[in-house]
N, C-alpha and C. Protein backbone atom coordinates (compact mmCIF):
# COMPACT_ATOMS: atom_id res chain seq x y z
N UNK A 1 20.14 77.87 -20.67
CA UNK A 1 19.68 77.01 -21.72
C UNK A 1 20.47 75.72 -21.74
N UNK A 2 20.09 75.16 -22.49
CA UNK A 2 20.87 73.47 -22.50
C UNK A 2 21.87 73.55 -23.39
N UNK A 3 22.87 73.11 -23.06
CA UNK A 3 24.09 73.32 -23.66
C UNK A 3 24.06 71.96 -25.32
N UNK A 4 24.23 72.49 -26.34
CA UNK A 4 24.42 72.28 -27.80
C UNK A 4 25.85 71.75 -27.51
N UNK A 5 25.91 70.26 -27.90
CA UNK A 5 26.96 69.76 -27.94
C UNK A 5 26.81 68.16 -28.43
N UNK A 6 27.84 67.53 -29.02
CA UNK A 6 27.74 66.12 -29.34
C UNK A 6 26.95 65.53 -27.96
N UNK A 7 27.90 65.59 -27.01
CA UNK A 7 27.27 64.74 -25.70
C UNK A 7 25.06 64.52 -26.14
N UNK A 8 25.03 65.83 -25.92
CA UNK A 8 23.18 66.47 -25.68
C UNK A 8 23.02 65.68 -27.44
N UNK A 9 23.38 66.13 -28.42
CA UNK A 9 22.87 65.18 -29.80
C UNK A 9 22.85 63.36 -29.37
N UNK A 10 23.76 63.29 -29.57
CA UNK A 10 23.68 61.82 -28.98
C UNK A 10 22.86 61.24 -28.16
N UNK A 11 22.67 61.69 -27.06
CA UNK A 11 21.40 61.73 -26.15
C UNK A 11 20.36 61.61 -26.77
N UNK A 12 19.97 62.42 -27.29
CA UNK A 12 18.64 62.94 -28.00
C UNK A 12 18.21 61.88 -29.28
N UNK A 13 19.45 61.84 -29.75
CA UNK A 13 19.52 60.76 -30.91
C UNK A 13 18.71 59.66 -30.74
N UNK A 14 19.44 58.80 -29.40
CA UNK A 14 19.21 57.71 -28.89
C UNK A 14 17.59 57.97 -28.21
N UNK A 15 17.28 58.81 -27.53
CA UNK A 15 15.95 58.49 -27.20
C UNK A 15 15.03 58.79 -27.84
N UNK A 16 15.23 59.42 -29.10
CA UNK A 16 14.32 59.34 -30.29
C UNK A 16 13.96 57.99 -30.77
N UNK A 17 15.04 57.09 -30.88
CA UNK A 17 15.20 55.73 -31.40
C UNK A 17 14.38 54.71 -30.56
N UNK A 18 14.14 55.22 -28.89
CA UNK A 18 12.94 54.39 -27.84
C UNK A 18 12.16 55.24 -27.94
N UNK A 19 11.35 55.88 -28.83
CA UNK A 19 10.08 56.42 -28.72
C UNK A 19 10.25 58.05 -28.12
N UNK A 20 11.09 58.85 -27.43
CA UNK A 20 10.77 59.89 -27.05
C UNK A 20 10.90 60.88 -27.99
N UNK A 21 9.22 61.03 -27.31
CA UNK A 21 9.59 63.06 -28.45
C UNK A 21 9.64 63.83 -27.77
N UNK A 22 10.05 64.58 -28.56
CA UNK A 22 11.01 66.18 -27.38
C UNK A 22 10.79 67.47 -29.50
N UNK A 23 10.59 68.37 -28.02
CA UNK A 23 10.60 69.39 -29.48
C UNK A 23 11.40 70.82 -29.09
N UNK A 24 12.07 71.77 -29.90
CA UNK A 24 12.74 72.43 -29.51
C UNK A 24 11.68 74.00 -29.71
N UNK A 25 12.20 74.57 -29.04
CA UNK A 25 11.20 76.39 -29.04
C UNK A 25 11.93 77.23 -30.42
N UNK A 26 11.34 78.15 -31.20
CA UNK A 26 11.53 78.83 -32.02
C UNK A 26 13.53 78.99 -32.03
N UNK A 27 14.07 79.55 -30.88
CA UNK A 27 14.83 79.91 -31.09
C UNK A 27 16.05 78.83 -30.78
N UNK A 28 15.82 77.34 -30.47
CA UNK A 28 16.26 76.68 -30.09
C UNK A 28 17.19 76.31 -28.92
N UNK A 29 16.27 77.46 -27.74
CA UNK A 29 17.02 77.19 -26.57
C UNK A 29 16.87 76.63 -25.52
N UNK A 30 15.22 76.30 -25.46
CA UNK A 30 14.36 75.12 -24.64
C UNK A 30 13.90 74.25 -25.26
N UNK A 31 14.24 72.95 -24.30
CA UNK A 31 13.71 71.47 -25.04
C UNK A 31 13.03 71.11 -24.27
N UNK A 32 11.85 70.73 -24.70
CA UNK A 32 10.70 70.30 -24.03
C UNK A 32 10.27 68.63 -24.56
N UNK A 33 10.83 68.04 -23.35
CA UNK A 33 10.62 66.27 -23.43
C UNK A 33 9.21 65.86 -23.34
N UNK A 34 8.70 65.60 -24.12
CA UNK A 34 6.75 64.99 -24.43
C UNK A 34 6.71 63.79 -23.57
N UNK A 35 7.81 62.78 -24.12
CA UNK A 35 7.77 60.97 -23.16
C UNK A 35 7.55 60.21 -24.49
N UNK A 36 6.96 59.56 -24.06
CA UNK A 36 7.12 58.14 -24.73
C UNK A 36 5.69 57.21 -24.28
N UNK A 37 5.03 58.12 -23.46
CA UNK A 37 3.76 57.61 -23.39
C UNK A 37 4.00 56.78 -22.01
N UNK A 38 5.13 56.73 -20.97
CA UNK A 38 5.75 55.97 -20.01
C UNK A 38 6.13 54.52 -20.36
N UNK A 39 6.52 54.41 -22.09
CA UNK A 39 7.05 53.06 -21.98
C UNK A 39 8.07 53.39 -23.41
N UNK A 40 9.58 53.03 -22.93
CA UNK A 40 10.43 53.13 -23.88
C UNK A 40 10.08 52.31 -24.76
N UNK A 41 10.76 52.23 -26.49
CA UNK A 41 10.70 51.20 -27.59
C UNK A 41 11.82 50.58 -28.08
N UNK A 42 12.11 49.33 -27.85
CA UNK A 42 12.99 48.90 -28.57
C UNK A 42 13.33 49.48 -30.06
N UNK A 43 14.89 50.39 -30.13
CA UNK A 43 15.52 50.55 -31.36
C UNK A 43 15.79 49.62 -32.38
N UNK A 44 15.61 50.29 -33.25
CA UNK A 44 15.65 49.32 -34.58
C UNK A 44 17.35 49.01 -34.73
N UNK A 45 17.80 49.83 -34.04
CA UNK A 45 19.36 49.94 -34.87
C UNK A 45 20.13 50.22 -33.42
N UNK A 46 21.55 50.06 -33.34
CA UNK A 46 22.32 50.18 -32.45
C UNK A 46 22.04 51.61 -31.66
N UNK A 47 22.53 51.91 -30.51
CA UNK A 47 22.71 53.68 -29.36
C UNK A 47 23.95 53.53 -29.65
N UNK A 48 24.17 54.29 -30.88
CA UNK A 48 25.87 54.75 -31.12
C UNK A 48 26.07 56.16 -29.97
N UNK A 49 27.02 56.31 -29.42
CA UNK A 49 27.16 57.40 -28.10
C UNK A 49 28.48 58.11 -28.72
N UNK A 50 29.25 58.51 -29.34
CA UNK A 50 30.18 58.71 -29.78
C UNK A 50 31.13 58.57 -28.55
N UNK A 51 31.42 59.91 -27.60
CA UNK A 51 32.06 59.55 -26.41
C UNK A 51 31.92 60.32 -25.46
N UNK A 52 30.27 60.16 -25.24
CA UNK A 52 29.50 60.56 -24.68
C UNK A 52 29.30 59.79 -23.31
N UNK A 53 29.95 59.54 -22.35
CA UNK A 53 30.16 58.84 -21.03
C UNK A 53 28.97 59.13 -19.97
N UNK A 54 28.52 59.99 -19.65
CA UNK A 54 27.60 60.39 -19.24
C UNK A 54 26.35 59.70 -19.82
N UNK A 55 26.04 60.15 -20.84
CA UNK A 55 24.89 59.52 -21.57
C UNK A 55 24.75 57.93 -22.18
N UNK A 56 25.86 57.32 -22.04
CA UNK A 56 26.00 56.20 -22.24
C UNK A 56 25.44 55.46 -21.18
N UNK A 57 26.36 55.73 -19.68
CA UNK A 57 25.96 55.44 -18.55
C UNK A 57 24.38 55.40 -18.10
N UNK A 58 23.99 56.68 -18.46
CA UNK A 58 22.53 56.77 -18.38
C UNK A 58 21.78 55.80 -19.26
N UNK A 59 22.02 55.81 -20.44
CA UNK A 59 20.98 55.34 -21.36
C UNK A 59 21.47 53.37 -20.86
N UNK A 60 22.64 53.03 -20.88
CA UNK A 60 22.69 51.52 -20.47
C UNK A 60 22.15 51.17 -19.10
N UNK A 61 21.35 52.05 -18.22
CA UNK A 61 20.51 51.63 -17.22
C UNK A 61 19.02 52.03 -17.78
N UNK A 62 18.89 52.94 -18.73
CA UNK A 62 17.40 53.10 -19.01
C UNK A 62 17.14 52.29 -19.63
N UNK A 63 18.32 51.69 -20.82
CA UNK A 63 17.47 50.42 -21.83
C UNK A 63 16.87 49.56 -21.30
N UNK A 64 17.04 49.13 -19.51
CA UNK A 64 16.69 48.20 -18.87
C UNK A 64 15.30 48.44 -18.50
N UNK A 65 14.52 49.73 -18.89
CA UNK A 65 12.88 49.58 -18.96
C UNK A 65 11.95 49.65 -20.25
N UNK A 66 12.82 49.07 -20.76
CA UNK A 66 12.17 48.44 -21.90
C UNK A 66 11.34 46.87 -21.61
N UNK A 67 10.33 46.99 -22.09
CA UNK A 67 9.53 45.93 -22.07
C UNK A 67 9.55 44.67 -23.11
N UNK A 68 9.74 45.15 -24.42
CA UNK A 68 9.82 44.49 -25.80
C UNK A 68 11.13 43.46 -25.25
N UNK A 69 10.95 42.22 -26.02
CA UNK A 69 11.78 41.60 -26.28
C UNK A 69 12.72 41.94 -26.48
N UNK A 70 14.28 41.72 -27.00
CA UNK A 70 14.84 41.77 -27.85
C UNK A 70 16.11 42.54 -27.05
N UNK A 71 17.51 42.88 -28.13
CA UNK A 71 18.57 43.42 -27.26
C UNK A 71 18.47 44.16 -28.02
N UNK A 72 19.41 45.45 -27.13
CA UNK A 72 19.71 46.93 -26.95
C UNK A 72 21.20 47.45 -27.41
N UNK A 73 21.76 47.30 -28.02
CA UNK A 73 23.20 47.64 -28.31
C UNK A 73 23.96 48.95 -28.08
N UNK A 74 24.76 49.03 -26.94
CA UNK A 74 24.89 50.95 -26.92
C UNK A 74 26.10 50.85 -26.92
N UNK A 75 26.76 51.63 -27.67
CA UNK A 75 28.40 51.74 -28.16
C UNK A 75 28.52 53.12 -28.18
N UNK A 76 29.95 53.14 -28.71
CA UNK A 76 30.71 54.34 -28.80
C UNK A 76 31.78 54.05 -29.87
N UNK A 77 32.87 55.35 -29.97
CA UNK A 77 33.81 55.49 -30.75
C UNK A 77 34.59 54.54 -30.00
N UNK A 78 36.01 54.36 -30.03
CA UNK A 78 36.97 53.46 -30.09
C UNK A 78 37.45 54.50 -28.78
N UNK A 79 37.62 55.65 -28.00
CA UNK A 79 37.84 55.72 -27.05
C UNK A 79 36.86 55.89 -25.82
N UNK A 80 35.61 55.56 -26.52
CA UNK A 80 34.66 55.32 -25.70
C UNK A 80 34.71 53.71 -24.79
N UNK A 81 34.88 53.41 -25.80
CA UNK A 81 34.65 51.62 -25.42
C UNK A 81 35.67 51.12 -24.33
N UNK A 82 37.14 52.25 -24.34
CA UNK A 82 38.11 51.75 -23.60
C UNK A 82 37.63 52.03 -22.02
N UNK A 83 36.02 53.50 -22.33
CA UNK A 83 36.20 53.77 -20.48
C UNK A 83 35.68 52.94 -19.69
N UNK A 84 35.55 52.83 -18.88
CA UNK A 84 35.07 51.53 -17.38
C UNK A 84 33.63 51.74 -17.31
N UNK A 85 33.14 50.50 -17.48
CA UNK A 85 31.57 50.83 -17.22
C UNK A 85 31.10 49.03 -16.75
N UNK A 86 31.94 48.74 -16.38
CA UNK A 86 32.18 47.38 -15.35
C UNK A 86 31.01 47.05 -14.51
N UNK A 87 31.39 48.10 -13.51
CA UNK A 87 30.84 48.46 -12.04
C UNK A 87 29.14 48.66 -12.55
N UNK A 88 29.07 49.40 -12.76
CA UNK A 88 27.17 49.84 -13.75
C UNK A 88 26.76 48.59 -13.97
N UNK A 89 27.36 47.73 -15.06
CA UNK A 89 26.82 46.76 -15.78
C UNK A 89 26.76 45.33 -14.49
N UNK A 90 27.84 45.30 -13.56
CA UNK A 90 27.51 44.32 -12.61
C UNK A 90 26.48 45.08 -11.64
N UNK A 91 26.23 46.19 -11.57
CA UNK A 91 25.72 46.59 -10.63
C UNK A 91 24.08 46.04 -11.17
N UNK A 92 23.68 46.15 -12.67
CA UNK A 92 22.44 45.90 -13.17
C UNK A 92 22.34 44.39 -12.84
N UNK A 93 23.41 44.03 -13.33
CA UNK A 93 22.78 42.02 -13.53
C UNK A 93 22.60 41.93 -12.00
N UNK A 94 23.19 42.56 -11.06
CA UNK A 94 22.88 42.00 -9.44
C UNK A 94 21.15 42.18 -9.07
N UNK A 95 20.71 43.78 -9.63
CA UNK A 95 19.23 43.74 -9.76
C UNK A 95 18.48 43.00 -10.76
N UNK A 96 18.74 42.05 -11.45
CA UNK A 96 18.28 41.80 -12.14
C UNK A 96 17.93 41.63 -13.96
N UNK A 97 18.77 42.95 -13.87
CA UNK A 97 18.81 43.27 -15.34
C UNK A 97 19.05 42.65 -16.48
């Protein structure tokens, strides 16, 4: 089963906030991702990640298929912000991002 943890909330959090629905089974041990219809939504409000590194990483290359106007804000706690995510973020602006 999928492991129950801040990291997986956070996640989930955030792609609720671009449109994905996902629903959980009776006993809450399979999550079943619906989509988004194949087009993320600009959040109304910041991707707080607590210190969730993994999912940060991920989600600051997915915000980049967003279509809508507008910026994407993805943060963390105060020892989130200190980890390296340099390399990712030059790696996007070189494609384009």
């Amino acid at each position: 089963g999928l492991l129950h943890s801040d990291d997986t909330e956070v996640m989930l959090i955030a792609l609720k906030k671009m449109g994905v629905q996902y629903s959980w089974d009776d006993k809450k041990e399979v999550l079943t991702l619906i989509g988004a219809n194949g087009k993320l939504s600009l959040p109304s409000s910041e991707l707080y990640m607590k210190n969730a590194g993994t999912a940060t990483r991920f989600l600051t290359t997915a915000v980049n298929l967003i279509e809508q106007k507008g910026t994407v804000v993805v943060t963390g706690n105060e020892r989130m912000k200190l980890r390296p995510i340099g390399d990712l973020v030059t790696a996007l602006n070189e494609t384009g991002c």
